[in-house]
N, C-alpha and C. Protein backbone atom coordinates (compact mmCIF):
# COMPACT_ATOMS: atom_id res chain seq x y z
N UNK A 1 10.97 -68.69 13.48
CA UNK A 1 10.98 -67.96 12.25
C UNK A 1 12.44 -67.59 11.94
N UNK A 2 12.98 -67.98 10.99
CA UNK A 2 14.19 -67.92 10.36
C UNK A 2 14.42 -66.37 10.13
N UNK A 3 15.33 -65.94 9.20
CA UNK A 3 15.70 -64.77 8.84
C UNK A 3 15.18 -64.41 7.11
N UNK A 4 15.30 -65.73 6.47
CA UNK A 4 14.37 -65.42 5.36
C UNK A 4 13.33 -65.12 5.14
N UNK A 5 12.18 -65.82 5.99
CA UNK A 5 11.18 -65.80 6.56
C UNK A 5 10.39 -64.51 7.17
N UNK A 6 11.34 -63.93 7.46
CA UNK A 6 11.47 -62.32 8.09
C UNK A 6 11.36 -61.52 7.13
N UNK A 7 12.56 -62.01 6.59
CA UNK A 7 12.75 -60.79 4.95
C UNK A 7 11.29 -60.80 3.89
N UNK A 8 10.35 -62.03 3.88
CA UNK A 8 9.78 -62.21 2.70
C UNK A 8 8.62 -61.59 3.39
N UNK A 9 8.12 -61.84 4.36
CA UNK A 9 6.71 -60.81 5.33
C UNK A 9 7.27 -59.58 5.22
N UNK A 10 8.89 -59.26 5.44
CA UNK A 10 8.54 -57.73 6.04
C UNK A 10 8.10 -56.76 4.13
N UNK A 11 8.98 -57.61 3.02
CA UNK A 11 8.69 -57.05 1.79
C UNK A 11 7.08 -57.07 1.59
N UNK A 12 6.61 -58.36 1.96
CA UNK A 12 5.15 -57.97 1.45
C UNK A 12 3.96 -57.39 2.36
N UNK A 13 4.46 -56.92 3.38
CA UNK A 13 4.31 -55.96 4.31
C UNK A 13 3.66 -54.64 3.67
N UNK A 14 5.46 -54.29 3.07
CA UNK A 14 5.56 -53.20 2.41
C UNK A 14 4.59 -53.06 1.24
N UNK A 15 4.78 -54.00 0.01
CA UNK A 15 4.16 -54.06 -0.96
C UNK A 15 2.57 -54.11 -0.61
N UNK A 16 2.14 -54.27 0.44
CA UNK A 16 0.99 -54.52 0.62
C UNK A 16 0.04 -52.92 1.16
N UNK A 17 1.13 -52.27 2.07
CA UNK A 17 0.69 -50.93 2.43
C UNK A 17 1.84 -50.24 2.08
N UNK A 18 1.63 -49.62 0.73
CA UNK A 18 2.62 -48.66 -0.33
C UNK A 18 2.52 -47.35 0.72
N UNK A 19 1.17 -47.03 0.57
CA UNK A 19 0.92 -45.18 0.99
C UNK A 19 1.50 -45.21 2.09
N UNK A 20 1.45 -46.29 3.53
CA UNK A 20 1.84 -46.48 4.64
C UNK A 20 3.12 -46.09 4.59
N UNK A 21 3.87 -47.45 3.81
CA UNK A 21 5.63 -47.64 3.85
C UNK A 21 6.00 -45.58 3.33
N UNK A 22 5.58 -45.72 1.80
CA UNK A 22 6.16 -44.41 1.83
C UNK A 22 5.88 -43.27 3.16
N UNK A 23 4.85 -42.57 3.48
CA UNK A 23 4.41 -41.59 4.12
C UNK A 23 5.38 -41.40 5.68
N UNK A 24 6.05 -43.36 6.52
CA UNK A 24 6.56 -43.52 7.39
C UNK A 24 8.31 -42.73 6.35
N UNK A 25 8.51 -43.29 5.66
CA UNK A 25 10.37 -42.98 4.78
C UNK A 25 10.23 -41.68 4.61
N UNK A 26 8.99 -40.59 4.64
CA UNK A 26 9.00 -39.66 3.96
C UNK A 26 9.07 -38.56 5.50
N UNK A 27 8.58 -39.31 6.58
CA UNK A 27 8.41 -38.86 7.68
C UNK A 27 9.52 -38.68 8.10
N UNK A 28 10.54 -40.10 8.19
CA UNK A 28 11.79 -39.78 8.70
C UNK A 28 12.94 -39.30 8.23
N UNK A 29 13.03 -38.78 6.38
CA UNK A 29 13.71 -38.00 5.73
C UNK A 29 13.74 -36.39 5.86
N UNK A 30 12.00 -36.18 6.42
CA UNK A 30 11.75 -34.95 6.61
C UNK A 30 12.55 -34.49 8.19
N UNK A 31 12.41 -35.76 9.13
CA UNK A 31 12.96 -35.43 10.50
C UNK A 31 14.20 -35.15 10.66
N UNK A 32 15.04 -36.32 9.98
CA UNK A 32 16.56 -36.20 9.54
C UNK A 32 17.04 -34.94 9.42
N UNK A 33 15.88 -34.97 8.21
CA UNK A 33 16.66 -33.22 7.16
C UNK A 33 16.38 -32.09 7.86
N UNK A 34 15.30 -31.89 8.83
CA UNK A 34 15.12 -31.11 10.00
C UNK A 34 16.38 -30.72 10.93
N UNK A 35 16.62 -32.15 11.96
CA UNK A 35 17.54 -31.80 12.60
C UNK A 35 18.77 -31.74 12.05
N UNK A 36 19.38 -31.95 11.04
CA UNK A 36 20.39 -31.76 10.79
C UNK A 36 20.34 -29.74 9.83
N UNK A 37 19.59 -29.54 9.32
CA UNK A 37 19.38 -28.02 9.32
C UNK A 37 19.17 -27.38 10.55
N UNK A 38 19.00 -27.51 11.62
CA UNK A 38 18.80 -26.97 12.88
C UNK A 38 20.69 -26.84 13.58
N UNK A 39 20.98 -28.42 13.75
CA UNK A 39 22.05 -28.25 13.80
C UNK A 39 23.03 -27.42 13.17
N UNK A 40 23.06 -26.94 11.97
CA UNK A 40 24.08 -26.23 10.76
C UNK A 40 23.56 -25.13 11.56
N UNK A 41 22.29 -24.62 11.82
CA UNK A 41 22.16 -22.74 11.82
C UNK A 41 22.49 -22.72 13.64
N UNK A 42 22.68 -23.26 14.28
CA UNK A 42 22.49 -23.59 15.40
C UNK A 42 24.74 -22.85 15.70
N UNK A 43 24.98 -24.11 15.03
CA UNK A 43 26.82 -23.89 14.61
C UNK A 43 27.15 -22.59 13.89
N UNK A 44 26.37 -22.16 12.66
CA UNK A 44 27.17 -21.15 12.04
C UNK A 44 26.40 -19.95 12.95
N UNK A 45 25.23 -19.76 13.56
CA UNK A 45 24.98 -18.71 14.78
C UNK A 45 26.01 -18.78 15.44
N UNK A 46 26.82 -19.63 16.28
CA UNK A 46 27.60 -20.08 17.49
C UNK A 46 28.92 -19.29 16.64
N UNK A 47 29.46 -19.49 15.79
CA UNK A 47 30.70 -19.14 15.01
C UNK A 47 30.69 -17.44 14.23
N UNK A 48 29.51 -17.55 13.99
CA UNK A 48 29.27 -16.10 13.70
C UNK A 48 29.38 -14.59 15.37
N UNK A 49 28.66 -15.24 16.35
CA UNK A 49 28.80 -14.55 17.36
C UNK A 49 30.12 -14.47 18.37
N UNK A 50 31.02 -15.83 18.20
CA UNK A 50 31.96 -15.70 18.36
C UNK A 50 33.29 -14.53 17.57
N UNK A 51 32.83 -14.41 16.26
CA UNK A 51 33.88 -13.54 15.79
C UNK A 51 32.94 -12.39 15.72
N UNK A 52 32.30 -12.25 16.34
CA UNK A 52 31.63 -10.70 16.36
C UNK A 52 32.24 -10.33 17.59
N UNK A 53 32.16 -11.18 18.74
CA UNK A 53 32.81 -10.98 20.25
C UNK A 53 34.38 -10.72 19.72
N UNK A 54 35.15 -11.57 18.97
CA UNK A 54 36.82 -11.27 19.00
C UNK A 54 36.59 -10.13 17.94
N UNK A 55 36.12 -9.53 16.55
CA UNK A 55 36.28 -7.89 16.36
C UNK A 55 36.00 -6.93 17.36
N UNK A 56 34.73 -7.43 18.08
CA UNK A 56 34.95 -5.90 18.93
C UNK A 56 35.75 -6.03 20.16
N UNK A 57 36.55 -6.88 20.47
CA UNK A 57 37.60 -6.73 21.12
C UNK A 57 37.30 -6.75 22.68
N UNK A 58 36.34 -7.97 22.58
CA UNK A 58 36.12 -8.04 24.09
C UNK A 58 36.57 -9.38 24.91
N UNK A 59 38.03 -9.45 24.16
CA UNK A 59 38.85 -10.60 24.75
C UNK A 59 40.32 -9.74 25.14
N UNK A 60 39.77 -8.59 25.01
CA UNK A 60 40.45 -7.41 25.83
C UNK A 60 40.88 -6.88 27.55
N UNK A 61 41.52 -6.76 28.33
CA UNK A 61 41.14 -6.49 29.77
C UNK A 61 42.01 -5.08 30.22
N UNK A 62 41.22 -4.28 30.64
CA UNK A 62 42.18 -3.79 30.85
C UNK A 62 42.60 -3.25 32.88
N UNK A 63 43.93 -3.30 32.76
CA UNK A 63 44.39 -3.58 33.90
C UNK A 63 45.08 -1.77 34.52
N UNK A 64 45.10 -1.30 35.51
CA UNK A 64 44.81 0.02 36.17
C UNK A 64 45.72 -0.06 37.73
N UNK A 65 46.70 0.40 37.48
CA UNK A 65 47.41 0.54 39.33
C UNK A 65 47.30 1.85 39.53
N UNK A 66 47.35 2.25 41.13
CA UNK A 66 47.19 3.77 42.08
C UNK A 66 47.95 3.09 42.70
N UNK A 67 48.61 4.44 43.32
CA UNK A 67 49.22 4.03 44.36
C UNK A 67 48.72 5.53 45.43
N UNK A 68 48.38 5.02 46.45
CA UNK A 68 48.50 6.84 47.41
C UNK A 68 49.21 7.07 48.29
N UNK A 69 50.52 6.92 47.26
CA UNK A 69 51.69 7.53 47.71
C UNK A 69 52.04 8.35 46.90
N UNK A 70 52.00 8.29 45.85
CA UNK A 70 52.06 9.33 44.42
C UNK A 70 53.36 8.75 43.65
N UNK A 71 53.24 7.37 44.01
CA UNK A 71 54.35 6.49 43.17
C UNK A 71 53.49 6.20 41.91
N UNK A 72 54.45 6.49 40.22
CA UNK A 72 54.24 5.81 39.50
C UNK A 72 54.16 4.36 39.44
N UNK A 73 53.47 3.43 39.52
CA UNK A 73 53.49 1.85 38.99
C UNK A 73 53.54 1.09 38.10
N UNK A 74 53.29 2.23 36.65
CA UNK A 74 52.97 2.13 35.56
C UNK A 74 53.70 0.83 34.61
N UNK A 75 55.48 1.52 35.18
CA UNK A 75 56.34 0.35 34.50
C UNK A 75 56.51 -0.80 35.11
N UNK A 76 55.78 -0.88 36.33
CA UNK A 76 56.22 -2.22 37.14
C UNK A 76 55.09 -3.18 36.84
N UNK A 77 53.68 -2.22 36.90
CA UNK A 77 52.83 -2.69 36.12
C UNK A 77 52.63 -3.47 34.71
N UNK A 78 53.17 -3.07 33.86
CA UNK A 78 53.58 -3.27 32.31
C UNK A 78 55.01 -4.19 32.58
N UNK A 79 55.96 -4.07 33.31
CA UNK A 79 56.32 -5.35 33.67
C UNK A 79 55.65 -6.93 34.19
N UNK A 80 55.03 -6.79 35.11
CA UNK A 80 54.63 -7.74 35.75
C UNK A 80 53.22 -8.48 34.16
N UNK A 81 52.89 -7.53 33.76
CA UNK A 81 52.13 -7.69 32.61
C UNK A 81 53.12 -8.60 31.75
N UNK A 82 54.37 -8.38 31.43
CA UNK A 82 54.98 -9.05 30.36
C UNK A 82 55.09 -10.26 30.62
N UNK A 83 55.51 -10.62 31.78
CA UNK A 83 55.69 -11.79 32.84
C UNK A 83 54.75 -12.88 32.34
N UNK A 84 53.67 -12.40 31.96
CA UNK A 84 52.37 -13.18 31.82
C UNK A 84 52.36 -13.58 30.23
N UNK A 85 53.54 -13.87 30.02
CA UNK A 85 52.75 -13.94 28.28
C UNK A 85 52.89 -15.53 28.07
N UNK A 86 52.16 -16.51 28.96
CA UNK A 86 51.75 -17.90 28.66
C UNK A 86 50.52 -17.53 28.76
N UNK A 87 50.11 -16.54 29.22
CA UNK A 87 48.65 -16.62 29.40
C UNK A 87 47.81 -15.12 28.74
N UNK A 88 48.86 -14.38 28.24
CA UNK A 88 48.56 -13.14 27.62
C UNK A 88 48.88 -12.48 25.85
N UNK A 89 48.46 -12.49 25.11
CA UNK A 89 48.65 -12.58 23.71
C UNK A 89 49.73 -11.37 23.20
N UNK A 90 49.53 -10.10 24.16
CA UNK A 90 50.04 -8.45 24.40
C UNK A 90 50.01 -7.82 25.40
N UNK A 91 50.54 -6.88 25.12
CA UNK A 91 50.42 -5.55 26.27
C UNK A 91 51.31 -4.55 25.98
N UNK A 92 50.03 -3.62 26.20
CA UNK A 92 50.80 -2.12 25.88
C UNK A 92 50.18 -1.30 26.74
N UNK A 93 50.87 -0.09 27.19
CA UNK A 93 50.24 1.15 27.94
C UNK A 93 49.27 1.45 26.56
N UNK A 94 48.06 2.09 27.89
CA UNK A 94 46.93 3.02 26.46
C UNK A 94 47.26 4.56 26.98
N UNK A 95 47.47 4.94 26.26
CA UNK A 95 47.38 6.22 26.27
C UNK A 95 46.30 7.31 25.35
N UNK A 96 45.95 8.58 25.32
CA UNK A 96 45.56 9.01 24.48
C UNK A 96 45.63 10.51 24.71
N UNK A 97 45.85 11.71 23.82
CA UNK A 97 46.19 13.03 23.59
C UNK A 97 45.16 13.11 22.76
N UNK A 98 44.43 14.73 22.75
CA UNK A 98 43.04 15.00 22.04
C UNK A 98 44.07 16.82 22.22
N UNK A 99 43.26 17.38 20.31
CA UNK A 99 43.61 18.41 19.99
C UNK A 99 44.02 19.21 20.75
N UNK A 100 44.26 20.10 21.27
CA UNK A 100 45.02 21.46 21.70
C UNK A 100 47.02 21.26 21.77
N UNK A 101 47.07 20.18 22.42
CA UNK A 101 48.67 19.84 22.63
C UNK A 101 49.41 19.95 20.80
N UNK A 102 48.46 19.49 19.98
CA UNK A 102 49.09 18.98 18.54
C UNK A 102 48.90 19.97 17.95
N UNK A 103 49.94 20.32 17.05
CA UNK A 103 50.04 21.49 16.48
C UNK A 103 49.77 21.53 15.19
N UNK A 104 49.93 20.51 14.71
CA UNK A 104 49.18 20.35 13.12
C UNK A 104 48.20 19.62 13.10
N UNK A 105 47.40 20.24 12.14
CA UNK A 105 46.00 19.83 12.14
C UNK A 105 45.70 18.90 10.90
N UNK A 106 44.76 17.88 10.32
CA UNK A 106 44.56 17.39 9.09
C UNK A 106 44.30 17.98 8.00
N UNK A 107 44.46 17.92 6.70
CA UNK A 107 43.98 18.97 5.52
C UNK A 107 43.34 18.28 5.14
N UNK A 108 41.91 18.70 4.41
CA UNK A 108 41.42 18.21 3.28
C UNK A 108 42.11 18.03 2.09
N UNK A 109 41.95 16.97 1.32
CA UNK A 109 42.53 17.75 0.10
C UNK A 109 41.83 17.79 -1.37
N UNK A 110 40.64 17.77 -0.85
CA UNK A 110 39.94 18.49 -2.08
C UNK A 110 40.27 20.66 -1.76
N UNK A 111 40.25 20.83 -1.25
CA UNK A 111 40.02 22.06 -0.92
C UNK A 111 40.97 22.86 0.12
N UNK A 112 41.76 21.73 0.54
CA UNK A 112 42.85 22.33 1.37
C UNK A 112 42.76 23.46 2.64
N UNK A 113 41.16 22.84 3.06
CA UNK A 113 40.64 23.78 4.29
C UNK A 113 41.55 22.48 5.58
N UNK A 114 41.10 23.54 6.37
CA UNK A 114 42.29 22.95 7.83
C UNK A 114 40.47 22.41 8.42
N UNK A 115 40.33 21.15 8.97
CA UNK A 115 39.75 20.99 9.60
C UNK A 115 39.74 19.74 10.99
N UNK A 116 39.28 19.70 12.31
CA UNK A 116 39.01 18.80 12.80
C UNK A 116 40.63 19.14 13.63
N UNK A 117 40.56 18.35 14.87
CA UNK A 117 41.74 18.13 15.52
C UNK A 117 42.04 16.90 15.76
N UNK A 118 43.15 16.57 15.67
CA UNK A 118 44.13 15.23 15.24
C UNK A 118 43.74 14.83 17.22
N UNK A 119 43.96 13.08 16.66
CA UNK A 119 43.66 12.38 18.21
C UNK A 119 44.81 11.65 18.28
N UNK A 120 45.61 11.49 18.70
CA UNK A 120 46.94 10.64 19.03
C UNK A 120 46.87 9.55 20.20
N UNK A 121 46.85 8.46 19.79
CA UNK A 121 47.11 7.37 20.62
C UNK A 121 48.29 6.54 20.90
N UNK A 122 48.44 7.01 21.67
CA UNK A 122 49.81 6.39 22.89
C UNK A 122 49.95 4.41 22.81
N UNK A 123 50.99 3.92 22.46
CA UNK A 123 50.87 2.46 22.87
C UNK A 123 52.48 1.95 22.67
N UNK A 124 52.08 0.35 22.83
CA UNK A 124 53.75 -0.38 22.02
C UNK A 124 53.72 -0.81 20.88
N UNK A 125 55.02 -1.72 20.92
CA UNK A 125 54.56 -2.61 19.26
C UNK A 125 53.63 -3.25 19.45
N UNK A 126 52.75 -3.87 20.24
CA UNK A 126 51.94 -4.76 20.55
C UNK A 126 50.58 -4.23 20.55
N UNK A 127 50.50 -2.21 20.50
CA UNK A 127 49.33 -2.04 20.41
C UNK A 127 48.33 -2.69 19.69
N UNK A 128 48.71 -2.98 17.98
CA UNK A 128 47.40 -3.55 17.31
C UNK A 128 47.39 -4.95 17.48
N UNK A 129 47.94 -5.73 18.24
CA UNK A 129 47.28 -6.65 18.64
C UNK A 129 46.29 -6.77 19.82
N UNK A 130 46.79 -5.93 20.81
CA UNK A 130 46.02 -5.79 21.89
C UNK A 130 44.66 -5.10 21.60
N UNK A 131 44.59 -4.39 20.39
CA UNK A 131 43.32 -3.66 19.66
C UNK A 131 42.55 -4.20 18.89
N UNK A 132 43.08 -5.57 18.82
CA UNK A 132 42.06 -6.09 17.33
C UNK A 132 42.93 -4.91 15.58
N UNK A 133 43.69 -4.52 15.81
CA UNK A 133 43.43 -3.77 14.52
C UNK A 133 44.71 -4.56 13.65
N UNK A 134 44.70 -4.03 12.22
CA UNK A 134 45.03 -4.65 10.93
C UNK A 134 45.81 -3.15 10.17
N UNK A 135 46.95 -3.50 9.37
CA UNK A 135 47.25 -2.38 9.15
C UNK A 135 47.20 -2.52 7.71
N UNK A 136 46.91 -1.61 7.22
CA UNK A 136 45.95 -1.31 5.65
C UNK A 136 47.41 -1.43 4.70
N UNK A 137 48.74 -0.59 5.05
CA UNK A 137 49.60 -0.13 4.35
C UNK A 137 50.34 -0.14 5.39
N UNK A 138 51.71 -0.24 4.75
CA UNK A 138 52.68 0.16 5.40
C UNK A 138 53.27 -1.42 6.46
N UNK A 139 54.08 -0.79 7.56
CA UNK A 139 54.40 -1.72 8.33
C UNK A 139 54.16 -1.46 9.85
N UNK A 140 54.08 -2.29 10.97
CA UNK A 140 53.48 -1.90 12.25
C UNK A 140 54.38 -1.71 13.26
N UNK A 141 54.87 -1.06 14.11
CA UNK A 141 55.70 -0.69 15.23
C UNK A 141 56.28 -1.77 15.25
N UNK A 142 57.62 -2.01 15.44
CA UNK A 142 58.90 -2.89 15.71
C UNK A 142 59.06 -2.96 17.49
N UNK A 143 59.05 -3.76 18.06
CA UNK A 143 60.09 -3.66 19.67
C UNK A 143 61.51 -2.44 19.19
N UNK A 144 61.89 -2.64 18.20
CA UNK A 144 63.05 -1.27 18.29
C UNK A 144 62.59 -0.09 18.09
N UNK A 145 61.13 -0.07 17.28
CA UNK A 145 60.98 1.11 16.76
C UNK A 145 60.69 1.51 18.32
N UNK A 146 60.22 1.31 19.07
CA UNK A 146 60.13 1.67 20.29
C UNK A 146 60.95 1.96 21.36
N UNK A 147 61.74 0.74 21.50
CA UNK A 147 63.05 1.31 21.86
C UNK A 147 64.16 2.22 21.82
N UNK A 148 63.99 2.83 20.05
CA UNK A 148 65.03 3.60 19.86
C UNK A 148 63.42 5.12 19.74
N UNK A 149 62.25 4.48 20.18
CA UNK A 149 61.89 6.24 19.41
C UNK A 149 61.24 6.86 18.52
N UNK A 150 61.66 6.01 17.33
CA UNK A 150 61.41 5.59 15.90
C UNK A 150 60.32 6.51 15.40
């Protein structure tokens, strides 16, 4: 059996069982269009939970020296930290101060009542990267602003 021969049975095949031929094309358009919608929600789940993991900032680590000797390590620490930046994006000391030390407090300013106590967080220029954060206004800590104080 030749190849023409092939072609002219398999058409009147078709023409012969219509409801058949369609119901099989209609079967495998529906399967197609299946897995390939499975695949899409499958990817944008996968991409969606990934940037839910990098906002809340759990590509974060954070790293802790003692010594019991009552040696600071802190800067040798945060050295040896810098050392690492083929494999580290930042690094900053965390620090943090909560009301009583701060002497000014926030104002409202509808009403100009004193309320709430101010929270101060300690870091470098590198804090808002190491935080996930974005700065609304303005501009973000310099390596000098740190250096000199700023």
């Amino acid at each position: 059996m030749n190849l023409r021969q092939s072609f002219k049975m398999s058409m009147q095949s078709l023409m012969s069982n219509k409801g058949r031929a369609f119901l099989t094309m209609l079967g495998i358009i529906i399967g197609v269009a299946a897995v390939m919608i499975m695949v899409s929600v499958v990817q944008g789940q996968n991409k969606m939970t990934k940037e839910l993991y990098e906002a809340q900032g759990t590509n974060k680590i954070s790293v802790s020296a003692t010594s019991y000797t009552g040696l600071d390590l802190t800067e040798d620490l945060y050295e040896y930290c810098l050392s690492l930046s083929d494999y580290v994006a930042g690094v900053t000391p965390n620090g943090s101060v909560y009301g009583n030390p701060v002497k000014y407090m926030s104002a409202n300013t509808e009403n100009n009542k004193k309320m709430g106590s101010p929270n101060l967080y300690l870091g470098s220029d590198q804090y808002s990267i190491c935080n996930n954060f974005t700065i609304a206004q303005g501009r973000d800590l310099s390596y000098l602003d740190v250096k000199r104080y700023n």
